[in-house]
Protein backbone atom coordinates (compact mmCIF):
# COMPACT_ATOMS: atom_id res chain seq x y z
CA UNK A 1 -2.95 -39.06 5.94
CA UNK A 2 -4.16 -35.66 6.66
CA UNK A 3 -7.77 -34.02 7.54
CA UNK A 4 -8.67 -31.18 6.74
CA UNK A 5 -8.76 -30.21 10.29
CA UNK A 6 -5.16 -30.25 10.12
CA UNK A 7 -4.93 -27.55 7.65
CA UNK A 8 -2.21 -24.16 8.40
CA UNK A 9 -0.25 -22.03 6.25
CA UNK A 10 2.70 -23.50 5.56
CA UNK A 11 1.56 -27.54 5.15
CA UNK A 12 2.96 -29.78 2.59
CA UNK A 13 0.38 -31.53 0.67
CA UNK A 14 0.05 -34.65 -1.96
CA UNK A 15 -1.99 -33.77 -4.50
CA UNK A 16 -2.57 -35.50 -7.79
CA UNK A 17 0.93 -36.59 -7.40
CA UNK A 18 2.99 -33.38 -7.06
CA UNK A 19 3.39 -32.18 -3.83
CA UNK A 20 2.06 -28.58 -2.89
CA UNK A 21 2.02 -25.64 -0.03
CA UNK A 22 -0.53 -24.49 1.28
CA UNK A 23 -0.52 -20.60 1.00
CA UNK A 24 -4.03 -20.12 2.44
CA UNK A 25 -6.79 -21.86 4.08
CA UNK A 26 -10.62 -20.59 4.85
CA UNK A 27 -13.12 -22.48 6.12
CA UNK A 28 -16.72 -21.77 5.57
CA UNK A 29 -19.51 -23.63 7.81
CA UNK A 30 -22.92 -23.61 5.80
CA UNK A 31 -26.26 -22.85 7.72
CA UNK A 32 -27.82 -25.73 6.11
CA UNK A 33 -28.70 -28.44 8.28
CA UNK A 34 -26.22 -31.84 7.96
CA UNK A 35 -24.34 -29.85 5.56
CA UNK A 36 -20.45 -30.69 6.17
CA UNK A 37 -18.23 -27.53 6.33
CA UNK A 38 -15.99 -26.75 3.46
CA UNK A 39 -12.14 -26.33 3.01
CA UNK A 40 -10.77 -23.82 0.94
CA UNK A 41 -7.24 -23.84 0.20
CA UNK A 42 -4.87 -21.69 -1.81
CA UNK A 43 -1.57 -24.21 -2.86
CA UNK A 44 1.53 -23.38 -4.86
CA UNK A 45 3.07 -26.47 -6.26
CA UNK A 46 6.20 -27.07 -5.05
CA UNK A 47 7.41 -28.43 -8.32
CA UNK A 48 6.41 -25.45 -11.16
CA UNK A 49 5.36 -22.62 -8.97
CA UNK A 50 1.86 -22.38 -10.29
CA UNK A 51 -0.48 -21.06 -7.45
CA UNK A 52 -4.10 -22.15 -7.47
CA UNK A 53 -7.63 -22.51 -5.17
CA UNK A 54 -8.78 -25.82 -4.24
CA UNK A 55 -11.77 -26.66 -1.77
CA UNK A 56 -12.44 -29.87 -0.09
CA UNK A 57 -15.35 -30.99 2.43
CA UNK A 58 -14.87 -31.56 6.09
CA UNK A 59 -13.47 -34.95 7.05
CA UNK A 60 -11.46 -35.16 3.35
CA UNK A 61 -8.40 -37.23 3.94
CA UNK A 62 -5.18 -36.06 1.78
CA UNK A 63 -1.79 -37.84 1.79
CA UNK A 64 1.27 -36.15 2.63
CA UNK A 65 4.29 -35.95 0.39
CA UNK A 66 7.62 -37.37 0.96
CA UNK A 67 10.04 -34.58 0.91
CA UNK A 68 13.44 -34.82 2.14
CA UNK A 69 15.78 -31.15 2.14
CA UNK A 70 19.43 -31.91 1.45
CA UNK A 71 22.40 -29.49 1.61
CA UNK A 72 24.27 -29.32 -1.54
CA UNK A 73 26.96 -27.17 -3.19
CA UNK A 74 26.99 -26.04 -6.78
CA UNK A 75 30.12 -27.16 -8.46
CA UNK A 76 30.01 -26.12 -12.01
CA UNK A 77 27.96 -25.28 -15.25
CA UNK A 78 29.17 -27.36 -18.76
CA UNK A 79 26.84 -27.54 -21.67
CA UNK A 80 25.71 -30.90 -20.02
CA UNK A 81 23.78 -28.54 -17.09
CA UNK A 82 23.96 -27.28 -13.50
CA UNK A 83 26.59 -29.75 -11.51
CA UNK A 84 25.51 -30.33 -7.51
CA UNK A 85 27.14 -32.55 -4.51
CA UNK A 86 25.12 -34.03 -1.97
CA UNK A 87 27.60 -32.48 1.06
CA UNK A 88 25.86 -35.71 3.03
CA UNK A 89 26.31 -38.81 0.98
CA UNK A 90 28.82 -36.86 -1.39
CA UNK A 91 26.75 -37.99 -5.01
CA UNK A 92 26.46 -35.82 -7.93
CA UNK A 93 23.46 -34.69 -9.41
CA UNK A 94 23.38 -32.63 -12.78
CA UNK A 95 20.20 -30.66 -13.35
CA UNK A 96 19.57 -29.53 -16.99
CA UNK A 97 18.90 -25.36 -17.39
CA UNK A 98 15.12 -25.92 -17.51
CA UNK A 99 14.93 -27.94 -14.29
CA UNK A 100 17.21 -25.20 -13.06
CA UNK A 101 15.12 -22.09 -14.35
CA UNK A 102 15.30 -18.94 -12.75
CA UNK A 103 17.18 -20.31 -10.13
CA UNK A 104 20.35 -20.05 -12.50
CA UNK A 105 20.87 -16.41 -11.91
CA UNK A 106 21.33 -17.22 -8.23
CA UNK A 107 24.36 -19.81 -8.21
CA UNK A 108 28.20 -19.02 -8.02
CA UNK A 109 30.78 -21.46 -8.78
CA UNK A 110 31.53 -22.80 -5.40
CA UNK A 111 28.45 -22.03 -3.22
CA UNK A 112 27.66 -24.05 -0.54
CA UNK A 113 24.91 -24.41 1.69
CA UNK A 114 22.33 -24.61 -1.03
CA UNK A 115 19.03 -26.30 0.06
CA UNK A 116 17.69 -28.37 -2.25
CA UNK A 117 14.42 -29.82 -1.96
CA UNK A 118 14.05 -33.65 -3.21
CA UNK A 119 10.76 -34.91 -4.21
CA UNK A 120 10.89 -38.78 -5.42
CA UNK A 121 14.64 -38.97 -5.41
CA UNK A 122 14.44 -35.99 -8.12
CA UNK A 123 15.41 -32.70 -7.09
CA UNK A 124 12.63 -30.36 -7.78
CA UNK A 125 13.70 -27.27 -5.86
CA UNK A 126 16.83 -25.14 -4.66
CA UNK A 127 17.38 -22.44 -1.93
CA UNK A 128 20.84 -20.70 -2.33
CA UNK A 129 22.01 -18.72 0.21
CA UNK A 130 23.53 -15.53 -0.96
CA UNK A 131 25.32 -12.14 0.57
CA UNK A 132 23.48 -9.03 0.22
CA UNK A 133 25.81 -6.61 -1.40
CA UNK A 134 24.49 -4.06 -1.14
CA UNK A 135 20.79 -2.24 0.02
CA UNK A 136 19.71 0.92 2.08
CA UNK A 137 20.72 1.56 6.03
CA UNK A 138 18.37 0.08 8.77
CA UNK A 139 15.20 1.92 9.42
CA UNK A 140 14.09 2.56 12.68
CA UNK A 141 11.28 0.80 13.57
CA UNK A 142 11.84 -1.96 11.10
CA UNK A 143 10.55 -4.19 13.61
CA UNK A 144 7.21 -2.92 14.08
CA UNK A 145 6.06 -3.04 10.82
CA UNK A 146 6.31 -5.21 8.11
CA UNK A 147 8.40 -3.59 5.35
CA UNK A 148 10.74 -3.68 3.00
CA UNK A 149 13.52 -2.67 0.73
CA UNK A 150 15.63 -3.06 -2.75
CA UNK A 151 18.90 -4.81 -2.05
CA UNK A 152 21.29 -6.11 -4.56
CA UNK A 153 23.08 -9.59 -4.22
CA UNK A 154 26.49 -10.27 -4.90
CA UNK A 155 25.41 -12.28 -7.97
CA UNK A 156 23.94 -8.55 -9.21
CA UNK A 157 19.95 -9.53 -8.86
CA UNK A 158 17.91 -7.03 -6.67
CA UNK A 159 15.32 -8.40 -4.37
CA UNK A 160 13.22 -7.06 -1.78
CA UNK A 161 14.44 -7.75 1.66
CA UNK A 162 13.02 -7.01 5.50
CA UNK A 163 13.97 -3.46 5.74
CA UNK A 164 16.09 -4.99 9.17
CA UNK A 165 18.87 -6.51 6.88
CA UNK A 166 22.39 -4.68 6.28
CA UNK A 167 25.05 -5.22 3.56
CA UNK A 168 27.14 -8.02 4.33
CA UNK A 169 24.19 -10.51 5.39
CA UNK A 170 23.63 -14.06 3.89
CA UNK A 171 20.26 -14.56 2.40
CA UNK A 172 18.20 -17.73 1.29
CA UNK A 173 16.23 -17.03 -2.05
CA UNK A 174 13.05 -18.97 -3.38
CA UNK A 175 14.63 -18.98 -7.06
CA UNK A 176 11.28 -19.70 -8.35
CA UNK A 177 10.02 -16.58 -7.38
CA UNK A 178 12.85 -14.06 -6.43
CA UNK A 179 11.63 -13.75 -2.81
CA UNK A 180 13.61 -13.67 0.02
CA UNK A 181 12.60 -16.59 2.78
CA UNK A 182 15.00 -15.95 5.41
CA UNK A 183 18.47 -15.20 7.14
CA UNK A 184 21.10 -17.77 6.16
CA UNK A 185 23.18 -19.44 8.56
CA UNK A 186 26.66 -19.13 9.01
């Protein structure tokens, strides 16, 4: 279980039985005497995407969800859906095109290192890495300051990527939103 003194950016959270991020948290102390401080979160759900405000009081108890992130590789695509391998236990999952979503523009026949994100033995989530194809040079200063830049993948979508990336780099993509989340490995 989880107080909402434990609350951060970036916390995985049980709610109404889908699990959630939280995006945001503010908490507001009221003057009022024996009034208990308030909670205010902003969560995406991990499941559809949709982003919304929720408060709770101090001392609120949530549980936390039981997530598990599994490497898999995307086989093939047959009118029966998407085909994955678990590259751990080796099983084969097939995801239909609306579980897949957006997230379909993203795969190549053969691409490994996909993280997919399990939520009650369902997978509810994947993270493909990709190659940047192509984007602008380097900027100077890239580091200093948070910006960014077009580049196009290999599977032809354009994202926006940290302005420090060059052609040639391996990407992980949130499919459900088309952002980029970080440097792939390997």
């Amino acid at each position: 279980m989880l107080s909402t003194g434990d609350f951060k950016r970036g916390l995985r959270l049980l709610l109404d039985g889908d699990p959630y991020v939280i995006l945001d948290v503010h908490v507001q102390t009221p003057s009022a005497r024996g009034a208990s401080s308030l909670t205010k979160v902003k969560v995406r759900n991990l499941r559809t995407g949709q982003v919304f405000d929720r408060t709770f009081r101090g001392g609120d108890k949530v549980d936390e969800p039981n997530l598990a992130f599994r490497p898999v590789q995307f086989l093939y695509r047959d009118a029966d859906g998407f085909h994955f391998m678990d590259t751990q236990s080796y099983e084969q999952v097939a995801l239909s095109a609306d579980e897949v979503g957006a997230g379909a523009g993203y795969l190549t026949e053969g691409l490994q290192g996909i993280r997919s994100v399990v939520f009650n033995d369902r997978v509810i989530a994947l993270d493909p890495p990709l190659r940047v194809a192509e984007t602008g040079p380097v900027l100077k200063g890239a580091t200093a300051a948070a910006q960014t830049k077009p580049a196009t993948l290999e599977t032809g979508l354009v994202i926006q990527v940290p302005s420090y990336l060059e052609a040639g780099e391996l990407v992980v993509v949130d499919t459900r939103d088309g952002r980029f989340t970080a440097r792939a490995r390997g």
